[in-house]
N, C-alpha and C. Protein backbone atom coordinates (compact mmCIF):
# COMPACT_ATOMS: atom_id res chain seq x y z
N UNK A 1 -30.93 25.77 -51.94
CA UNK A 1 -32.04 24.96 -51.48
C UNK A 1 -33.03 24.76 -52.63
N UNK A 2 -33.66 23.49 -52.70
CA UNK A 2 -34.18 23.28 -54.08
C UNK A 2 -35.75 23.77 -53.66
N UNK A 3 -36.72 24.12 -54.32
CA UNK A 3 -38.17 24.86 -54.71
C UNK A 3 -39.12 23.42 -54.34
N UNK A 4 -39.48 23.47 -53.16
CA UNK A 4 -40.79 22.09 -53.15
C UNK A 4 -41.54 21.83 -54.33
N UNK A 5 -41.79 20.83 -54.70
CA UNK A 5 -42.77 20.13 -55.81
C UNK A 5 -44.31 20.76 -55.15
N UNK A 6 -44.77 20.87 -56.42
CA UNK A 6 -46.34 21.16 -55.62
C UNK A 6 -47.28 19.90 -55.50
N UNK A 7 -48.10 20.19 -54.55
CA UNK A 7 -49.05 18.43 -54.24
C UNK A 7 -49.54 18.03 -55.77
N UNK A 8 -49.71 16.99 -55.97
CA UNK A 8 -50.53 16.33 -56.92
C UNK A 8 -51.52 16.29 -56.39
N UNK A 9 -53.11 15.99 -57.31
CA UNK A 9 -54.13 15.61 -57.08
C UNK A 9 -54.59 14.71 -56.16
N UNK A 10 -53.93 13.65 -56.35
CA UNK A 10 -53.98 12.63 -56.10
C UNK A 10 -53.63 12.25 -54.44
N UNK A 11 -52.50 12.92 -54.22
CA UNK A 11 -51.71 12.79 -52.81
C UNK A 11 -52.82 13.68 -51.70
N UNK A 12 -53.26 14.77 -52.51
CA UNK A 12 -53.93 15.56 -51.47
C UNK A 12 -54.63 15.13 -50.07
N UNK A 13 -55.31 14.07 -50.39
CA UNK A 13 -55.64 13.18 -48.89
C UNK A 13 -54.88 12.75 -48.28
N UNK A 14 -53.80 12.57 -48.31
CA UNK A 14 -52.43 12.55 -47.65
C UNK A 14 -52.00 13.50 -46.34
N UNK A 15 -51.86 14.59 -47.40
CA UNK A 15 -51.51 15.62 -46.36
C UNK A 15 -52.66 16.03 -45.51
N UNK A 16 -54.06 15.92 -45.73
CA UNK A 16 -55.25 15.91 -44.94
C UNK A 16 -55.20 14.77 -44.19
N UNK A 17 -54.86 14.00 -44.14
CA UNK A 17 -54.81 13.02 -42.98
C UNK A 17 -53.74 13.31 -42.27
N UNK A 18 -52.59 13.83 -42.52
CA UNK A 18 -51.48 14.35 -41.85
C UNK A 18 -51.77 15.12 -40.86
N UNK A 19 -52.60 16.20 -41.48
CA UNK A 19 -52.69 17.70 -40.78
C UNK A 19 -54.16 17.38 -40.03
N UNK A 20 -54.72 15.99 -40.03
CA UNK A 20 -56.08 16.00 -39.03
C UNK A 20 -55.15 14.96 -37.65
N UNK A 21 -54.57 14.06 -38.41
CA UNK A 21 -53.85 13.64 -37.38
C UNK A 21 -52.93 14.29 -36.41
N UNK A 22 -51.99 15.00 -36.55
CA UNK A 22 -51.37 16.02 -36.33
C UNK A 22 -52.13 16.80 -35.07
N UNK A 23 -53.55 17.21 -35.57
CA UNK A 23 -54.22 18.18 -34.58
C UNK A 23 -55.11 16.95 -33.55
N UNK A 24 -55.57 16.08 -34.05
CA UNK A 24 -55.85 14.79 -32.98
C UNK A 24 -55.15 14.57 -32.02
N UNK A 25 -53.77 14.20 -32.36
CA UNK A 25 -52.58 13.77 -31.35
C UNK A 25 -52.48 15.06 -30.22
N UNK A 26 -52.37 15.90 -30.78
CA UNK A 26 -51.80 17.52 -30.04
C UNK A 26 -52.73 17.52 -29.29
N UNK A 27 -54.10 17.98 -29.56
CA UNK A 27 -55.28 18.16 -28.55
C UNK A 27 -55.52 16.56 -27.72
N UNK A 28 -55.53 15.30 -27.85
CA UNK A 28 -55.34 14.58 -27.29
C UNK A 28 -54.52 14.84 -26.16
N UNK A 29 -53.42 15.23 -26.53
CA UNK A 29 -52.12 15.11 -25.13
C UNK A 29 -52.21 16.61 -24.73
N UNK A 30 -53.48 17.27 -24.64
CA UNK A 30 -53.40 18.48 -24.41
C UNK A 30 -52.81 19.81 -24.67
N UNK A 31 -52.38 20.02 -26.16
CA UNK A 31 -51.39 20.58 -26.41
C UNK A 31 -51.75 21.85 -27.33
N UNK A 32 -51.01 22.86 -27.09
CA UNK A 32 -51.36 23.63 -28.35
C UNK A 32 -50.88 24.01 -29.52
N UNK A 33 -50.65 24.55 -30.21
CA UNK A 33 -50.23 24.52 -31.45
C UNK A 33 -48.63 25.02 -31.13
N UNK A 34 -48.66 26.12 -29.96
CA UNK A 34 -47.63 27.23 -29.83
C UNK A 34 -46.41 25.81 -28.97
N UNK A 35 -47.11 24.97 -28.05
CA UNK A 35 -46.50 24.37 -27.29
C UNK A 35 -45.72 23.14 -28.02
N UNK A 36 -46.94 22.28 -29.24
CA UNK A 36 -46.09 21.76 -30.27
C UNK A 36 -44.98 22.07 -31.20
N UNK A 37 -45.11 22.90 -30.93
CA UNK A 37 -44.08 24.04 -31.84
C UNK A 37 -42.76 24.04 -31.53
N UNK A 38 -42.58 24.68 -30.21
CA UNK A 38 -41.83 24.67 -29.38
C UNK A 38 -41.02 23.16 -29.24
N UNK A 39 -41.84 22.67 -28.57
CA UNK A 39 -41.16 20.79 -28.20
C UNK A 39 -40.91 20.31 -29.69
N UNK A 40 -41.26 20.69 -31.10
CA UNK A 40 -41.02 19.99 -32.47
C UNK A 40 -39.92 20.77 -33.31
N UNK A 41 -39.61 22.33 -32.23
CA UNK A 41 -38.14 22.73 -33.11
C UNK A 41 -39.16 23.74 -34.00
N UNK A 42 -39.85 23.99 -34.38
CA UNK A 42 -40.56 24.77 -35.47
C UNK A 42 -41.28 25.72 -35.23
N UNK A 43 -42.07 26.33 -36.55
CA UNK A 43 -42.93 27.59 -36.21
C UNK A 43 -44.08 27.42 -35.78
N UNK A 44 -44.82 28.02 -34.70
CA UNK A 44 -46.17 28.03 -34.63
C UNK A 44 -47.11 28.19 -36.37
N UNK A 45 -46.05 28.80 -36.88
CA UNK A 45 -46.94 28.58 -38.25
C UNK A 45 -47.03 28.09 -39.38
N UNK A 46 -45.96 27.34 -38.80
CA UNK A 46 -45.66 26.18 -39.76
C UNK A 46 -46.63 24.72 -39.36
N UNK A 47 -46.79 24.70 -38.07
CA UNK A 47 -47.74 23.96 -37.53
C UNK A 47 -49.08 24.35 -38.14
N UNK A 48 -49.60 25.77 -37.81
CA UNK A 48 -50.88 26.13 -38.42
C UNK A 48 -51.05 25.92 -39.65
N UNK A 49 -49.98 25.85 -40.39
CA UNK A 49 -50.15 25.26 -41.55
C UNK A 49 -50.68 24.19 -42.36
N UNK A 50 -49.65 23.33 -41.50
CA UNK A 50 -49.63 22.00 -41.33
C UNK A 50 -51.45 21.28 -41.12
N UNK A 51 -51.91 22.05 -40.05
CA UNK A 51 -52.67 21.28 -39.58
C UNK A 51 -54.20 21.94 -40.66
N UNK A 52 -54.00 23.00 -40.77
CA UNK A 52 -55.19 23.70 -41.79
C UNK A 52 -55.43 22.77 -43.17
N UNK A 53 -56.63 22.44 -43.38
CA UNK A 53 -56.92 21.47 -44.32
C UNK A 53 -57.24 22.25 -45.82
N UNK A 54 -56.89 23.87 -45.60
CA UNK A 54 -57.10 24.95 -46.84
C UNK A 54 -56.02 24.98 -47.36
N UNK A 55 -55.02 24.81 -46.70
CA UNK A 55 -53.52 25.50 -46.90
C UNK A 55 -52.29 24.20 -46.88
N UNK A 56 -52.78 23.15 -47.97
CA UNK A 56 -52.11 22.24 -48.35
C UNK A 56 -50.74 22.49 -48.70
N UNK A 57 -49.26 22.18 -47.17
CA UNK A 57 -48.29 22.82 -47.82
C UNK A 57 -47.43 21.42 -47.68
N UNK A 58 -46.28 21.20 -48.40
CA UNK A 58 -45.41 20.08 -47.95
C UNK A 58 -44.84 20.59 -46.89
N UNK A 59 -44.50 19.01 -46.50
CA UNK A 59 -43.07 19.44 -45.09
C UNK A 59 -42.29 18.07 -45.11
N UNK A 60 -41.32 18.42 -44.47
CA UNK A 60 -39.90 17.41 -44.83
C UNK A 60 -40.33 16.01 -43.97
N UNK A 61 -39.93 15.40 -44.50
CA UNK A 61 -39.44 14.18 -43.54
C UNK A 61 -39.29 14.71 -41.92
N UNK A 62 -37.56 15.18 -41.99
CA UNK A 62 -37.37 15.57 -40.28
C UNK A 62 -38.40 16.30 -39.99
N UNK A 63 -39.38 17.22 -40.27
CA UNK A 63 -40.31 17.78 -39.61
C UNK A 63 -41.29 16.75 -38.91
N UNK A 64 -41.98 15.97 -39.66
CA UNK A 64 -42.82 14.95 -39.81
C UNK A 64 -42.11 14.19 -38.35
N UNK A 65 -41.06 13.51 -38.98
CA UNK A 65 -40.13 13.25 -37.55
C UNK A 65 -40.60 13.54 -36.17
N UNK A 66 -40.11 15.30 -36.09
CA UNK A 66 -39.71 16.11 -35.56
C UNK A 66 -41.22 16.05 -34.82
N UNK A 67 -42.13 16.55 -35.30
CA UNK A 67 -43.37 16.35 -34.88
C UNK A 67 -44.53 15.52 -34.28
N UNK A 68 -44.03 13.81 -34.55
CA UNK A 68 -43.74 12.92 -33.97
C UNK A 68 -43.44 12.80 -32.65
N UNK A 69 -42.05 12.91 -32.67
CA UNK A 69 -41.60 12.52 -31.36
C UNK A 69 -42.04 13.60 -30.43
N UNK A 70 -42.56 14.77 -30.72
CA UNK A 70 -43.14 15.85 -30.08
C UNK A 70 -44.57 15.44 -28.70
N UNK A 71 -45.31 14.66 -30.09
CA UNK A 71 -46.52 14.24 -29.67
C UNK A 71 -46.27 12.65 -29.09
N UNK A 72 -45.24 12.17 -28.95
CA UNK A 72 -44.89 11.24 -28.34
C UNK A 72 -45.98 9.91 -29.11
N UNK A 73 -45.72 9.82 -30.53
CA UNK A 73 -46.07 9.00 -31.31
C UNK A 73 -45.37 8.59 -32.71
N UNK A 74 -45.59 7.38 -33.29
CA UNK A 74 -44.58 6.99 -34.39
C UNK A 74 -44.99 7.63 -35.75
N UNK A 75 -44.37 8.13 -36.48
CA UNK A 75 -44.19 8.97 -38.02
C UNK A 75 -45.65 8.05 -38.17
N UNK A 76 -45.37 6.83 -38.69
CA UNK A 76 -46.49 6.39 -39.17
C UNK A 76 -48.27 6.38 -38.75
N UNK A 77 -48.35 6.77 -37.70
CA UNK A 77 -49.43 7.05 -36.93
C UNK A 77 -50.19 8.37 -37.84
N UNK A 78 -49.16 9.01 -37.74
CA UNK A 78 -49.66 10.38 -38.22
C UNK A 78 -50.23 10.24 -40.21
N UNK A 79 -49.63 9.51 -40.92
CA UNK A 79 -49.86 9.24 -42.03
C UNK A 79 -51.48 8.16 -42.17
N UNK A 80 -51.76 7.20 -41.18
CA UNK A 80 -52.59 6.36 -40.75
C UNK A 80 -53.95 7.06 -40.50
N UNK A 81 -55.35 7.49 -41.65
CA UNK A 81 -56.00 7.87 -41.00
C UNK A 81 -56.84 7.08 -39.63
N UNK A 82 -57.26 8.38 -39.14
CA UNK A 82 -57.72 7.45 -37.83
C UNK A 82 -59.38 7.34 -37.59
N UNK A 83 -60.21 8.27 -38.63
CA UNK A 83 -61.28 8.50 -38.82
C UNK A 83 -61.48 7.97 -40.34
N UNK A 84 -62.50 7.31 -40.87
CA UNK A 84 -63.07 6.84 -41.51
C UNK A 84 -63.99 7.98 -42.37
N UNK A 85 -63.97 9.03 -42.89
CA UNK A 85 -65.39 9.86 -42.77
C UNK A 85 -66.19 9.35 -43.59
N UNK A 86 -65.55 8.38 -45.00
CA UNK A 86 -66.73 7.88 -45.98
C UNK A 86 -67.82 6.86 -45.13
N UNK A 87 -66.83 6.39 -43.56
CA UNK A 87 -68.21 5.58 -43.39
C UNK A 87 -69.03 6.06 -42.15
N UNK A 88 -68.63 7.01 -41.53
CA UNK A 88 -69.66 8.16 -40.72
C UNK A 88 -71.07 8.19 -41.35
């Protein structure tokens, strides 16, 4: 199995929009981390991961997927921020 690349600078808002979207969708459809977990095939802490904006980790495609169809929304949603904060 090959060693993940580490984030670039640059991408880092990426995965922060991932991991805010991610926890939007879930608590939206009432959900918890343990229950997303479950319905997405994965770890509760791989989710906590995921969604923690300290603990910038990659995750695959099929997860992303996987996590998706969990929250009963399209890959791209989750990449799409949905909050604006520069103009709050």
């Amino acid at each position: 199995m090959s060693k993940a690349r580490p984030i670039k600078p640059e991408n880092k808002h990426y995965y922060e929009t991932i991991g805010m979207n991610i926890t939007i969708y879930r608590k939206y459809r009432n959900m918890t981390q343990d229950m997303l977990a479950e319905k997405a095939g994965i770890s509760k802490a791989h989710i906590a991961t995921i969604e923690s904006p300290g603990q910038l980790k990659p995750c695959s495609l099929e997860t992303l997927f996987d996590i998706a169809r969990a929250l009963g929304c399209e890959p791209a949603q989750l990449l799409t921020p949905l909050v604006q904060v520069d103009k709050l």
